[in-house]
PDB file of N, CA and C in Angstrom:
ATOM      1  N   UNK A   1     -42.048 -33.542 158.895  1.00  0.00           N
ATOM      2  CA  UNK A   1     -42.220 -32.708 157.729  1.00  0.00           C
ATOM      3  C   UNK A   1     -40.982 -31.870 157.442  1.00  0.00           C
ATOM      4  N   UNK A   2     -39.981 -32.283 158.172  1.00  0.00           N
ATOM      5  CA  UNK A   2     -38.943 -31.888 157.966  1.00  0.00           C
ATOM      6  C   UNK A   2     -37.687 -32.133 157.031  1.00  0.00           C
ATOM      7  N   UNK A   3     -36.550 -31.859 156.792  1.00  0.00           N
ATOM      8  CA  UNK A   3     -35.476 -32.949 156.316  1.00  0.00           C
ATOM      9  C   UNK A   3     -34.405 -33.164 157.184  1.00  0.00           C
ATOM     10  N   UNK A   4     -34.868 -33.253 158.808  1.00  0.00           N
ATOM     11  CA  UNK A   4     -34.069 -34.162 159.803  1.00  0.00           C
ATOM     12  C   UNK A   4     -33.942 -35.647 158.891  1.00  0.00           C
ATOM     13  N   UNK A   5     -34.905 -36.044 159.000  1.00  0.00           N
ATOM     14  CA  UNK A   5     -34.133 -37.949 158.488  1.00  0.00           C
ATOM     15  C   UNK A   5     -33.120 -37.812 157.669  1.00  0.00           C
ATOM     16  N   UNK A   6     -33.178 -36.668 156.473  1.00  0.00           N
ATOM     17  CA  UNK A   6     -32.046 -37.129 155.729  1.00  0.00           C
ATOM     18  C   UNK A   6     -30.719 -36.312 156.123  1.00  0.00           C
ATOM     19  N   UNK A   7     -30.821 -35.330 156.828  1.00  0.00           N
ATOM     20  CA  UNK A   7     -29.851 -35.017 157.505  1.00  0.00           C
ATOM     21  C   UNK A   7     -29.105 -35.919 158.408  1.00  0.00           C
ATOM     22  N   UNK A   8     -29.699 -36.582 159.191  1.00  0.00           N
ATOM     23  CA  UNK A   8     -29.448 -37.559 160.518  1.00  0.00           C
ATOM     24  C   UNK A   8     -29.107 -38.732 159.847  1.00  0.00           C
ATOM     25  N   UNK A   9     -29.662 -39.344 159.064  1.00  0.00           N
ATOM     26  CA  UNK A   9     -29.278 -40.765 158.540  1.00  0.00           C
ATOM     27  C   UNK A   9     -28.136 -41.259 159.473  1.00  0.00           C
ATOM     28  N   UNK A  10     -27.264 -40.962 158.805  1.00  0.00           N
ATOM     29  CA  UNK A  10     -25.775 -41.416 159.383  1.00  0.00           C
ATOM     30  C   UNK A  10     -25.182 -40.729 160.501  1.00  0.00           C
ATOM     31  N   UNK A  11     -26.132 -39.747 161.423  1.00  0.00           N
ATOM     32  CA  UNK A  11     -25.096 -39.360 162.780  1.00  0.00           C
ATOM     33  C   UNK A  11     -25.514 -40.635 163.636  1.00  0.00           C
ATOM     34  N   UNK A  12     -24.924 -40.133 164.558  1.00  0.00           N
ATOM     35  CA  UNK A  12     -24.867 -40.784 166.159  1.00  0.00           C
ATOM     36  C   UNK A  12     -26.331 -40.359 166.584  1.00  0.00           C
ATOM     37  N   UNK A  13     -26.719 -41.737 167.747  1.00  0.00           N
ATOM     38  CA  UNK A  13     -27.712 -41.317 168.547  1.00  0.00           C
ATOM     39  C   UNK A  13     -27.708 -39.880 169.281  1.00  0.00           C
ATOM     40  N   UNK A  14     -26.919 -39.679 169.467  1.00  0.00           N
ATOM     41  CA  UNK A  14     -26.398 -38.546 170.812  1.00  0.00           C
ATOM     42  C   UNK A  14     -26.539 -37.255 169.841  1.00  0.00           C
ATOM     43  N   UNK A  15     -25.911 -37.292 168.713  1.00  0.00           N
ATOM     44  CA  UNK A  15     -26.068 -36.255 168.085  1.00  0.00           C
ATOM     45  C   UNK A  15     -27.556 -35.670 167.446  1.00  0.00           C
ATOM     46  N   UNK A  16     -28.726 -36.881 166.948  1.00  0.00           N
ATOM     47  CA  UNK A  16     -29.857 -36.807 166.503  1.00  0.00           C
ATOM     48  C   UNK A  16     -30.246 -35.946 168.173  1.00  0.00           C
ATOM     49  N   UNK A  17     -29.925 -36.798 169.271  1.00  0.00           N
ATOM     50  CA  UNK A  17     -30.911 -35.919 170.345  1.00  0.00           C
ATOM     51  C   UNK A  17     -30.603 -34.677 170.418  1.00  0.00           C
ATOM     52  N   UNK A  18     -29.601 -34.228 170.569  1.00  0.00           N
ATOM     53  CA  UNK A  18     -28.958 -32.747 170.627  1.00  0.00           C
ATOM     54  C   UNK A  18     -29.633 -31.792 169.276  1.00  0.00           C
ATOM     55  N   UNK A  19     -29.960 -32.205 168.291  1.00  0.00           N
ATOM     56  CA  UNK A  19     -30.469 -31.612 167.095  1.00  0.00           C
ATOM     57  C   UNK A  19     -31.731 -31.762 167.429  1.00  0.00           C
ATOM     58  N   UNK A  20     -32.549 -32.380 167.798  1.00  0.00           N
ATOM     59  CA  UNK A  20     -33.962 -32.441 167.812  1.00  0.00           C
ATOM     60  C   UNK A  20     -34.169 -31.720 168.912  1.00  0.00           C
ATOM     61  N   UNK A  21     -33.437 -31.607 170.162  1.00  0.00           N
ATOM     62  CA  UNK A  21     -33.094 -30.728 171.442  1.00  0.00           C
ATOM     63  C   UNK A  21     -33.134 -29.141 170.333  1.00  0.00           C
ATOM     64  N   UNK A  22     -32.495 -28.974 170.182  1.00  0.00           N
ATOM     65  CA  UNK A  22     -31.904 -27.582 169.248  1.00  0.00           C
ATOM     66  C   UNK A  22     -33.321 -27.064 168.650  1.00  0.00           C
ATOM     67  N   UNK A  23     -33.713 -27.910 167.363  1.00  0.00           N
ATOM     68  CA  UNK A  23     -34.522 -27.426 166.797  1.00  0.00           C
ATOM     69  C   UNK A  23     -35.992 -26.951 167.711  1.00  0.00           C
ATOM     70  N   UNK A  24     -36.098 -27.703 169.280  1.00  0.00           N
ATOM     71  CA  UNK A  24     -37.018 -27.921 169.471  1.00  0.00           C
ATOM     72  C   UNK A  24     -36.749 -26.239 170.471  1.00  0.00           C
ATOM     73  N   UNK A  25     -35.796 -25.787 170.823  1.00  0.00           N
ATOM     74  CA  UNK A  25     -35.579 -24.648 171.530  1.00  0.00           C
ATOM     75  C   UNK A  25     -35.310 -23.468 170.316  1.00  0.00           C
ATOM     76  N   UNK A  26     -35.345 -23.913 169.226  1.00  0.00           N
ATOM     77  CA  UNK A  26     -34.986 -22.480 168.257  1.00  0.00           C
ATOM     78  C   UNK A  26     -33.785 -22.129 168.046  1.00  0.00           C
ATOM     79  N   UNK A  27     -32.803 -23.191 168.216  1.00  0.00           N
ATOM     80  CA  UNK A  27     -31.500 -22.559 168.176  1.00  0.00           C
ATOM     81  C   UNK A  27     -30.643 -23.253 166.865  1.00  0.00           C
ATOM     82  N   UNK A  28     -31.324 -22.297 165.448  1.00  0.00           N
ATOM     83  CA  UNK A  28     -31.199 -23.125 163.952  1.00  0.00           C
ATOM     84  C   UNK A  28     -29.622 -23.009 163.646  1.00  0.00           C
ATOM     85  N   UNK A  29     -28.322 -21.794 164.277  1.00  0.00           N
ATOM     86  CA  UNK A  29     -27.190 -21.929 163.929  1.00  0.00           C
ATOM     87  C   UNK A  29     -26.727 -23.286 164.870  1.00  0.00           C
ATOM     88  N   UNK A  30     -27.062 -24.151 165.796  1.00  0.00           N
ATOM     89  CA  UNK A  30     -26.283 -25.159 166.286  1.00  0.00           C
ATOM     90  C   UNK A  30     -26.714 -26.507 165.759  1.00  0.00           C
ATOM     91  N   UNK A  31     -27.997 -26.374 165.131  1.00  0.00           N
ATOM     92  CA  UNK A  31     -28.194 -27.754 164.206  1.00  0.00           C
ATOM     93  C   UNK A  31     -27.446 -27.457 162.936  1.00  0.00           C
ATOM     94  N   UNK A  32     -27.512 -26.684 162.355  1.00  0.00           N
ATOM     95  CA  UNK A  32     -26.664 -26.363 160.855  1.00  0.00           C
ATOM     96  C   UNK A  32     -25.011 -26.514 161.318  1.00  0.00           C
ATOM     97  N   UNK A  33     -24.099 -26.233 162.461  1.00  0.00           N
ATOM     98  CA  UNK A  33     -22.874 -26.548 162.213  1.00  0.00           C
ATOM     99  C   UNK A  33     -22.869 -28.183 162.888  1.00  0.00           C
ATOM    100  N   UNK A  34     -23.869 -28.503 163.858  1.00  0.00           N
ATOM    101  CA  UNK A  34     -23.817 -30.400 164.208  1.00  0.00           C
ATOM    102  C   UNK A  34     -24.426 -30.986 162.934  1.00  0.00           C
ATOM    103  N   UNK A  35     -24.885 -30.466 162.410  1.00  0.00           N
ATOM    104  CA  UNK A  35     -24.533 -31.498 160.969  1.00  0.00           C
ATOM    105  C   UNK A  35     -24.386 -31.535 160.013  1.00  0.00           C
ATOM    106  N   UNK A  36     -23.233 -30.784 160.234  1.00  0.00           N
ATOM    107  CA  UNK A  36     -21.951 -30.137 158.936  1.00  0.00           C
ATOM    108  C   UNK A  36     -22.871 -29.676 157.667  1.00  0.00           C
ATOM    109  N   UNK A  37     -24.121 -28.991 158.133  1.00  0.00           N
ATOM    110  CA  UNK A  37     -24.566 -28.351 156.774  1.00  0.00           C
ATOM    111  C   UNK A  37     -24.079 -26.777 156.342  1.00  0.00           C
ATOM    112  N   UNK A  38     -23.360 -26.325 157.123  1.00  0.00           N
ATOM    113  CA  UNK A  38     -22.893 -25.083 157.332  1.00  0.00           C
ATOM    114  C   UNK A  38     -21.491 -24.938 155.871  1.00  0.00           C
ATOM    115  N   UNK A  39     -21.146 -26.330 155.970  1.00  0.00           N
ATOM    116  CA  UNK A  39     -19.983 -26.801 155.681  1.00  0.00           C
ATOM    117  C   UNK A  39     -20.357 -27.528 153.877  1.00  0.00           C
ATOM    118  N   UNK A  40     -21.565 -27.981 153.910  1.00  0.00           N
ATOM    119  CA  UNK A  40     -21.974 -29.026 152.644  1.00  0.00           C
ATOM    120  C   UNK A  40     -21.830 -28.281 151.605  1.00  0.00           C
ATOM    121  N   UNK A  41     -21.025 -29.047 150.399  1.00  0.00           N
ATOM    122  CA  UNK A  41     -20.628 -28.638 149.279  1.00  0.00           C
ATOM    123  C   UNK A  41     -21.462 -28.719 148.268  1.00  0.00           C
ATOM    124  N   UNK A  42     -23.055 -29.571 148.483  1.00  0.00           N
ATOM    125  CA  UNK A  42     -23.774 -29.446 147.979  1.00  0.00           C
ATOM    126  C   UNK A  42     -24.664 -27.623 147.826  1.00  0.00           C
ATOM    127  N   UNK A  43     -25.143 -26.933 146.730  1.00  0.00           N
ATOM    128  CA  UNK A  43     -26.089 -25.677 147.417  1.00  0.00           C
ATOM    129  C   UNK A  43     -26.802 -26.175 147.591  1.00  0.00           C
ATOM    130  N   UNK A  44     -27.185 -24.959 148.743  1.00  0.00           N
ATOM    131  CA  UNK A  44     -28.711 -25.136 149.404  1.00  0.00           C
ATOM    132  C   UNK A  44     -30.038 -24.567 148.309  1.00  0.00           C
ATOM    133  N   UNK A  45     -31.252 -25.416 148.507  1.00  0.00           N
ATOM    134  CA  UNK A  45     -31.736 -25.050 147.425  1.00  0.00           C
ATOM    135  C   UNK A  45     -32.468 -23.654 148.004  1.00  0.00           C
ATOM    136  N   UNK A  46     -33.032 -22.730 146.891  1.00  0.00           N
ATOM    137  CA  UNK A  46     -33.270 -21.194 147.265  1.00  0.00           C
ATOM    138  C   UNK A  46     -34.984 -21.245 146.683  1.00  0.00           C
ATOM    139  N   UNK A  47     -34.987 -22.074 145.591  1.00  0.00           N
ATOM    140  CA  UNK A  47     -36.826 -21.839 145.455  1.00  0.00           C
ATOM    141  C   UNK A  47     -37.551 -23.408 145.316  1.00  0.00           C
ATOM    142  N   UNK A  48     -38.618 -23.592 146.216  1.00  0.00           N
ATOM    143  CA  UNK A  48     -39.105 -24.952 146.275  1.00  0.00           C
ATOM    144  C   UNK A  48     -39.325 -25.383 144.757  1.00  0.00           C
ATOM    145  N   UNK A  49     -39.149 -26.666 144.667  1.00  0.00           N
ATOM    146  CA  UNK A  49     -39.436 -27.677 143.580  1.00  0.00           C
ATOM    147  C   UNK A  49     -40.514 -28.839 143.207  1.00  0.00           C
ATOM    148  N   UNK A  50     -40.629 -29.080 142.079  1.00  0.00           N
ATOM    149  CA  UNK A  50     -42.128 -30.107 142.172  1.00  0.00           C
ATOM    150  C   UNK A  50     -42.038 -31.085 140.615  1.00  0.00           C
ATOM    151  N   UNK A  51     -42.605 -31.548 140.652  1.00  0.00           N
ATOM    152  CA  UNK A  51     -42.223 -32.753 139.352  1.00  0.00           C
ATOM    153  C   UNK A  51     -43.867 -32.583 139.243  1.00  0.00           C
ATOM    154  N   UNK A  52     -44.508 -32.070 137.969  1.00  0.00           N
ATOM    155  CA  UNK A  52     -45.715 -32.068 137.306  1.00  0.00           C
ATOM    156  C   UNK A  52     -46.451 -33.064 137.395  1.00  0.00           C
ATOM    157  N   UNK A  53     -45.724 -34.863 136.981  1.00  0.00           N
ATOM    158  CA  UNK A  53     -46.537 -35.756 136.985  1.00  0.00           C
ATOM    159  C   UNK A  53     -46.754 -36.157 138.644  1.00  0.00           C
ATOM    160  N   UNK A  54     -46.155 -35.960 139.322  1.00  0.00           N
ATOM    161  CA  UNK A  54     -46.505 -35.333 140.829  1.00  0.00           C
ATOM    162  C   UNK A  54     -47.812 -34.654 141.120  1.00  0.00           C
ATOM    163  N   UNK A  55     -47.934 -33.888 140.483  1.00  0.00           N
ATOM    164  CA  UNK A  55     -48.632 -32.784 140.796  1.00  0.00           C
ATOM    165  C   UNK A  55     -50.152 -33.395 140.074  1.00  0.00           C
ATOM    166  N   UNK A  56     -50.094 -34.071 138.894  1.00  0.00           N
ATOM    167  CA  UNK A  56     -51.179 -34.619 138.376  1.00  0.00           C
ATOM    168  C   UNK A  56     -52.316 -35.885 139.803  1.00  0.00           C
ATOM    169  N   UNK A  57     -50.539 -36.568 140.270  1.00  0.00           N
ATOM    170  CA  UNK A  57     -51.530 -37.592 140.601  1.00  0.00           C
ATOM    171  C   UNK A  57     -51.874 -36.924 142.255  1.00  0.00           C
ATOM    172  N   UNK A  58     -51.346 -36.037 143.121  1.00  0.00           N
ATOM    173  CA  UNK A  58     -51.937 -35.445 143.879  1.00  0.00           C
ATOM    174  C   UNK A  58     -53.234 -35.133 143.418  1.00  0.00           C
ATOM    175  N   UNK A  59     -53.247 -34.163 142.622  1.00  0.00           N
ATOM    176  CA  UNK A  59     -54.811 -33.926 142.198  1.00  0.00           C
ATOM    177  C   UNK A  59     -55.617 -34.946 141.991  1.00  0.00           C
ATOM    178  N   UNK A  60     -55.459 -35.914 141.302  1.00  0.00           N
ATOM    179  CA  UNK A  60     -56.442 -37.205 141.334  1.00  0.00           C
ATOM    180  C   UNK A  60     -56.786 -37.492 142.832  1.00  0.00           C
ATOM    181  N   UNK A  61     -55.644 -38.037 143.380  1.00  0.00           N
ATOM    182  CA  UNK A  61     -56.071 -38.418 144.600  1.00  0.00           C
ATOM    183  C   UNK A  61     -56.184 -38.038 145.467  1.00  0.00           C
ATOM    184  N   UNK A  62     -56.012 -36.814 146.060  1.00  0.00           N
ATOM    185  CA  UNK A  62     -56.554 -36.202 146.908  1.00  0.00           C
ATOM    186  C   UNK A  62     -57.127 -35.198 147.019  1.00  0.00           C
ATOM    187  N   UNK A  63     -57.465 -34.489 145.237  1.00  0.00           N
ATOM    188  CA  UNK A  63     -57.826 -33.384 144.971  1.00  0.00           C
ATOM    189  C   UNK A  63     -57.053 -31.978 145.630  1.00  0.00           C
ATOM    190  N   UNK A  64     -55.774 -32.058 145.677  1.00  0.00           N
ATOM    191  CA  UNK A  64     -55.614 -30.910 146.471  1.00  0.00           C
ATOM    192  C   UNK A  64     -53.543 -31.254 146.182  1.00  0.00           C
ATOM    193  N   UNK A  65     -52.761 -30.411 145.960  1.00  0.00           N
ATOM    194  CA  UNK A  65     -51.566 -30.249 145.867  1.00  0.00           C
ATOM    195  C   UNK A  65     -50.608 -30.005 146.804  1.00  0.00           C
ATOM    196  N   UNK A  66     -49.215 -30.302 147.072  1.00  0.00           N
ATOM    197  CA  UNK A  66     -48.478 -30.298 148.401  1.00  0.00           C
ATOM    198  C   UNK A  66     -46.842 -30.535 148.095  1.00  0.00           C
ATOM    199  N   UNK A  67     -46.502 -29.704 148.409  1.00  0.00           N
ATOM    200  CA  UNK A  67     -44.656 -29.861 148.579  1.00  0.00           C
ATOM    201  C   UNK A  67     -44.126 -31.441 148.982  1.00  0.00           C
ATOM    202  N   UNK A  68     -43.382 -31.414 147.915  1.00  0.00           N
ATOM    203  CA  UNK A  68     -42.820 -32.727 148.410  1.00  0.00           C
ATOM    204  C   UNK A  68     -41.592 -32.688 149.091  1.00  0.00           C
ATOM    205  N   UNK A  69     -41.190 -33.245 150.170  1.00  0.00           N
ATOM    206  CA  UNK A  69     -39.981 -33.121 150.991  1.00  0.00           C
ATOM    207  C   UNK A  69     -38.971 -33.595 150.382  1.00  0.00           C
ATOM    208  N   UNK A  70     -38.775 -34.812 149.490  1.00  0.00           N
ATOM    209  CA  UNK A  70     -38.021 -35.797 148.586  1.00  0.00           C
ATOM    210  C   UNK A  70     -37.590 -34.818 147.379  1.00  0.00           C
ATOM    211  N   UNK A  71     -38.337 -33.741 146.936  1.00  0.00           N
ATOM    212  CA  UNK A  71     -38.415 -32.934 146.047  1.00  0.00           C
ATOM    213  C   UNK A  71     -36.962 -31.707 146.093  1.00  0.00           C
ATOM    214  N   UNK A  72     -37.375 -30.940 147.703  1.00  0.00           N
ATOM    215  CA  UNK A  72     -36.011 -30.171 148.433  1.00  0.00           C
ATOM    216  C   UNK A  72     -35.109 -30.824 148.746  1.00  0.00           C
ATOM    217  N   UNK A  73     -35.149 -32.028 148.297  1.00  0.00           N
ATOM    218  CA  UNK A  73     -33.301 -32.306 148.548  1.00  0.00           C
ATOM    219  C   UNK A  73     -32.256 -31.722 147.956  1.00  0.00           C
ATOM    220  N   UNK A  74     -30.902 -31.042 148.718  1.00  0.00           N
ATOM    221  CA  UNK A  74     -29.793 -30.884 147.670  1.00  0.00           C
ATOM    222  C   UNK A  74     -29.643 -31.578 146.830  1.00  0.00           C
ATOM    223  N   UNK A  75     -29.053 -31.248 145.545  1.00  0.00           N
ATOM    224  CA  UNK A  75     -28.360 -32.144 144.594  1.00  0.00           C
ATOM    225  C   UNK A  75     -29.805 -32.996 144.075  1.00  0.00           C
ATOM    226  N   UNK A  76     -30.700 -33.365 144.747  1.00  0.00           N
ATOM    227  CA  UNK A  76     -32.526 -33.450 144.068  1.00  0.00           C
ATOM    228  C   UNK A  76     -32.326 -33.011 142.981  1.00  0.00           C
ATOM    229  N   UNK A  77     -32.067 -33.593 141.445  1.00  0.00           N
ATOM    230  CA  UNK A  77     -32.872 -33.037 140.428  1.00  0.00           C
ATOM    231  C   UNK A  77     -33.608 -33.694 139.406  1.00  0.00           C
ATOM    232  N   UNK A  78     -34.211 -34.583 140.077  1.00  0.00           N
ATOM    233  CA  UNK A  78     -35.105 -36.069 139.415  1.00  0.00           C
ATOM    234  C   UNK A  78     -36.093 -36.448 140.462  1.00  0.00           C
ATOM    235  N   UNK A  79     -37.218 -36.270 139.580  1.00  0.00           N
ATOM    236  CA  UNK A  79     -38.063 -36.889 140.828  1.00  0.00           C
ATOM    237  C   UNK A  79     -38.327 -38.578 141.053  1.00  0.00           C
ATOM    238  N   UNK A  80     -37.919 -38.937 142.115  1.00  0.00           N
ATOM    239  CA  UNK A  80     -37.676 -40.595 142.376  1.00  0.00           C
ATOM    240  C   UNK A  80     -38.747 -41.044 141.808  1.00  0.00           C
ATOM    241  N   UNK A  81     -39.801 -40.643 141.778  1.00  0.00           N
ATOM    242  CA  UNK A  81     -41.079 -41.748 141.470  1.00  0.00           C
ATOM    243  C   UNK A  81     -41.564 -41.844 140.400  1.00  0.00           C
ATOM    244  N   UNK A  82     -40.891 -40.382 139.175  1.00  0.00           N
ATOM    245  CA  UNK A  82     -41.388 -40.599 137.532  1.00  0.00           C
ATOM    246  C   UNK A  82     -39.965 -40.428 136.929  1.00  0.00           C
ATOM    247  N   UNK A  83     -38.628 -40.370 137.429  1.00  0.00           N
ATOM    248  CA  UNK A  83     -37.714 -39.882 137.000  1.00  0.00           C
ATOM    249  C   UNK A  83     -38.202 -38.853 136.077  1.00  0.00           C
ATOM    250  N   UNK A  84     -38.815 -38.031 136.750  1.00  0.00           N
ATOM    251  CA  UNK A  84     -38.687 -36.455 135.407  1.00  0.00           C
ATOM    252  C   UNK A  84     -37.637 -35.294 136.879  1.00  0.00           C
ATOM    253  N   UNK A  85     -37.586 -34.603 135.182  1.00  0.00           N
ATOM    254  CA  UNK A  85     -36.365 -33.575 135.787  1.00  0.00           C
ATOM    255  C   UNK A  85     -37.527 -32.688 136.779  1.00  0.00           C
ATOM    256  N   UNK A  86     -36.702 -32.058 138.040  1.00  0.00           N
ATOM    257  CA  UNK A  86     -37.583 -31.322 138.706  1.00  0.00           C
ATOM    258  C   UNK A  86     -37.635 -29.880 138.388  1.00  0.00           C
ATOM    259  N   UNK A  87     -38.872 -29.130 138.695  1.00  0.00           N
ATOM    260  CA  UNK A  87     -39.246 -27.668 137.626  1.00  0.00           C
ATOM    261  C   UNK A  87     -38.964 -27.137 138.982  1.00  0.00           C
ATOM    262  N   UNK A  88     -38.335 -26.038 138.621  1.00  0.00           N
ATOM    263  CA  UNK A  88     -38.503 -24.640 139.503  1.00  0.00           C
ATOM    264  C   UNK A  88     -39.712 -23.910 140.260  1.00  0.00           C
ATOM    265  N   UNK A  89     -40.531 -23.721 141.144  1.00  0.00           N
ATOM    266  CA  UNK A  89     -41.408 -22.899 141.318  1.00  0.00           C
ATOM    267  C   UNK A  89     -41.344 -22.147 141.843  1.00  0.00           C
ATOM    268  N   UNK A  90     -42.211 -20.888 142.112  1.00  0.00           N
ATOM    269  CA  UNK A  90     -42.185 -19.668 142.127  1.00  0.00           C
ATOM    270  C   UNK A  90     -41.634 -19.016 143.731  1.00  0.00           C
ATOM    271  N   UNK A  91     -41.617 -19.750 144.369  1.00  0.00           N
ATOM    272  CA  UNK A  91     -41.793 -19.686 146.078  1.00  0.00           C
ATOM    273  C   UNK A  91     -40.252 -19.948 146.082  1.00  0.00           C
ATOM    274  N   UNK A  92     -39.310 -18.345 146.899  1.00  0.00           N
ATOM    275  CA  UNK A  92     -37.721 -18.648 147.207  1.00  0.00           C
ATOM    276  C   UNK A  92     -38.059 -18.745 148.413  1.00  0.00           C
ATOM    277  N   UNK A  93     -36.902 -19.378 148.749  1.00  0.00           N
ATOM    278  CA  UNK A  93     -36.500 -19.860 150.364  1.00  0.00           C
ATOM    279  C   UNK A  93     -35.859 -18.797 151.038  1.00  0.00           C
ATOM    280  N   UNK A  94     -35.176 -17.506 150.403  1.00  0.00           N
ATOM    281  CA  UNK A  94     -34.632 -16.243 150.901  1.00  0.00           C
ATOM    282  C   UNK A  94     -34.993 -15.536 150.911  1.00  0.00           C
ATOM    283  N   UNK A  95     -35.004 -14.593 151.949  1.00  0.00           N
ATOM    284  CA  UNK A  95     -35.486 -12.911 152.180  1.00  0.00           C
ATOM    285  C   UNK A  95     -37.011 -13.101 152.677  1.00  0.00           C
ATOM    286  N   UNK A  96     -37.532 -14.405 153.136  1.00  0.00           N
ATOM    287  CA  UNK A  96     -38.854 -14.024 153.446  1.00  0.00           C
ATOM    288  C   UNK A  96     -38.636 -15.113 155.055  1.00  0.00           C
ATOM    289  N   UNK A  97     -40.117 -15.065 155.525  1.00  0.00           N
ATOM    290  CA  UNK A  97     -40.148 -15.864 156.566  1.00  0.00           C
ATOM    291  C   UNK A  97     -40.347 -17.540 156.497  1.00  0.00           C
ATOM    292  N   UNK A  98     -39.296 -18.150 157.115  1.00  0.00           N
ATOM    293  CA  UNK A  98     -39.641 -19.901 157.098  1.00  0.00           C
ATOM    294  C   UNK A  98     -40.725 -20.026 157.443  1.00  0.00           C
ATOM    295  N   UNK A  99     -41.204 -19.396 158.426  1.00  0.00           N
ATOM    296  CA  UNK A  99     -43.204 -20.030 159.228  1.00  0.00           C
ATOM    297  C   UNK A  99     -44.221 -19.517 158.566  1.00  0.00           C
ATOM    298  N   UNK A 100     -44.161 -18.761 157.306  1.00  0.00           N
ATOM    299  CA  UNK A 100     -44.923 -18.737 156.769  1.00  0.00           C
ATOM    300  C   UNK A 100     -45.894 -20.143 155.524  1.00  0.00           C
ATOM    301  N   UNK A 101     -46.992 -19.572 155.266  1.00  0.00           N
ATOM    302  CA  UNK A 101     -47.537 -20.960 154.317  1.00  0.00           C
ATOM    303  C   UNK A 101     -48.108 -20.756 153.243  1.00  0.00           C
ATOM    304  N   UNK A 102     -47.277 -21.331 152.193  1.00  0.00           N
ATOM    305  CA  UNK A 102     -47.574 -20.652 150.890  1.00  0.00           C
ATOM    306  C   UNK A 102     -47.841 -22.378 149.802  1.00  0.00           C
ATOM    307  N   UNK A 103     -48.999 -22.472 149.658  1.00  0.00           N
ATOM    308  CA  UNK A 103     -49.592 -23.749 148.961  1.00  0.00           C
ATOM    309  C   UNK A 103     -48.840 -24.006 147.629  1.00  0.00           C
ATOM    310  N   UNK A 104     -49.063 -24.935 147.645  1.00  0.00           N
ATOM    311  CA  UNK A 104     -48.439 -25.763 146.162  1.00  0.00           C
ATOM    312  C   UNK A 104     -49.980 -25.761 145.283  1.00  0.00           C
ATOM    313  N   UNK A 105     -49.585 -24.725 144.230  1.00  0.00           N
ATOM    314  CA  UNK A 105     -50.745 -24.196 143.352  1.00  0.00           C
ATOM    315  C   UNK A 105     -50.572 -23.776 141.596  1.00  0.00           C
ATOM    316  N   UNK A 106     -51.615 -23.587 141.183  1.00  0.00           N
ATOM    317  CA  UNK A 106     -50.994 -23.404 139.535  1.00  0.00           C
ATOM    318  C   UNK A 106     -50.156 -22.043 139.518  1.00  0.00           C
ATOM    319  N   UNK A 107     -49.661 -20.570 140.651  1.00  0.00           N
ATOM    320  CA  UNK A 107     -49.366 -20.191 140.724  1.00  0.00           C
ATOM    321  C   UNK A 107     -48.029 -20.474 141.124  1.00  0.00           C
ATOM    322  N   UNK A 108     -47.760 -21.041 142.278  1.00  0.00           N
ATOM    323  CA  UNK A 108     -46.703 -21.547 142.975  1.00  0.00           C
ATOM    324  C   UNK A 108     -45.664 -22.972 141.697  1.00  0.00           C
ATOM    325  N   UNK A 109     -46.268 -23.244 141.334  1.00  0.00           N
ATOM    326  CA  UNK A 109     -45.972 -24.621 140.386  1.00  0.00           C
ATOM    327  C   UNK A 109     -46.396 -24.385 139.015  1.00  0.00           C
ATOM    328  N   UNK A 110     -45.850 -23.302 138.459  1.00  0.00           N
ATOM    329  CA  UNK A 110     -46.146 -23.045 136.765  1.00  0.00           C
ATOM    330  C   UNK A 110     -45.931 -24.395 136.343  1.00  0.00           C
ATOM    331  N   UNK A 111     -46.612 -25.693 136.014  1.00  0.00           N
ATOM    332  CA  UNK A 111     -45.235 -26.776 135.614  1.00  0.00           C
ATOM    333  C   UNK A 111     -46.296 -26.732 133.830  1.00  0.00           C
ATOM    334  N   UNK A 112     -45.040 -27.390 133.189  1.00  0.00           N
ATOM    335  CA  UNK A 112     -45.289 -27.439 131.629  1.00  0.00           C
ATOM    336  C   UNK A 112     -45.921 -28.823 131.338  1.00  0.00           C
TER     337      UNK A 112
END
């Protein structure tokens, strides 16, 4: 539920273990400089994102709404599966806590 895969794609075995080592002890400044995200010229995104017709067919099918991981990608601003542009929602990624849990909702996801 993370975005290790797309971080890792292209490292080394040795390096994926050392990062999954890292993350798994809490130590988030030595995964961010092993894989040069410290460094990425892409921005980091600051408030989660969601594509509406997304959000429609969650509700059909599972009755219930959810962050898409494909969604927080840098440089993400199309959603792969309807090509629509991706909307802003209300939930920033700064000044609050990562372990907290804040639902994907008509609050969280004003979408038009």
């Amino acid at each position: 539920m993370t975005l290790y895969p797309y971080y890792t794609a292209y490292q080394s075995q040795d390096v994926r273990q050392q990062v999954r080592h890292a993350m798994r002890v809490g130590e988030d400044g030595s995964v961010l400089l092993r894989l040069g995200i410290a460094a990425f010229r892409a921005g980091r995104v600051t408030q989660l994102r969601f594509c509406g017709s997304c959000l429609a067919q969650m509700r059909e099918r599972y009755g219930e709404l959810y962050w898409r991981r494909d969604h927080q990608l840098p440089s993400a601003l199309v959603c792969p599966e309807h090509a629509k542009l991706l909307q802003v929602g209300t939930v920033r990624l700064t000044g609050c806590s990562r372990h907290r849990f804040v639902p994907a909702d008509r609050q969280t996801c004003p979408w038009r």
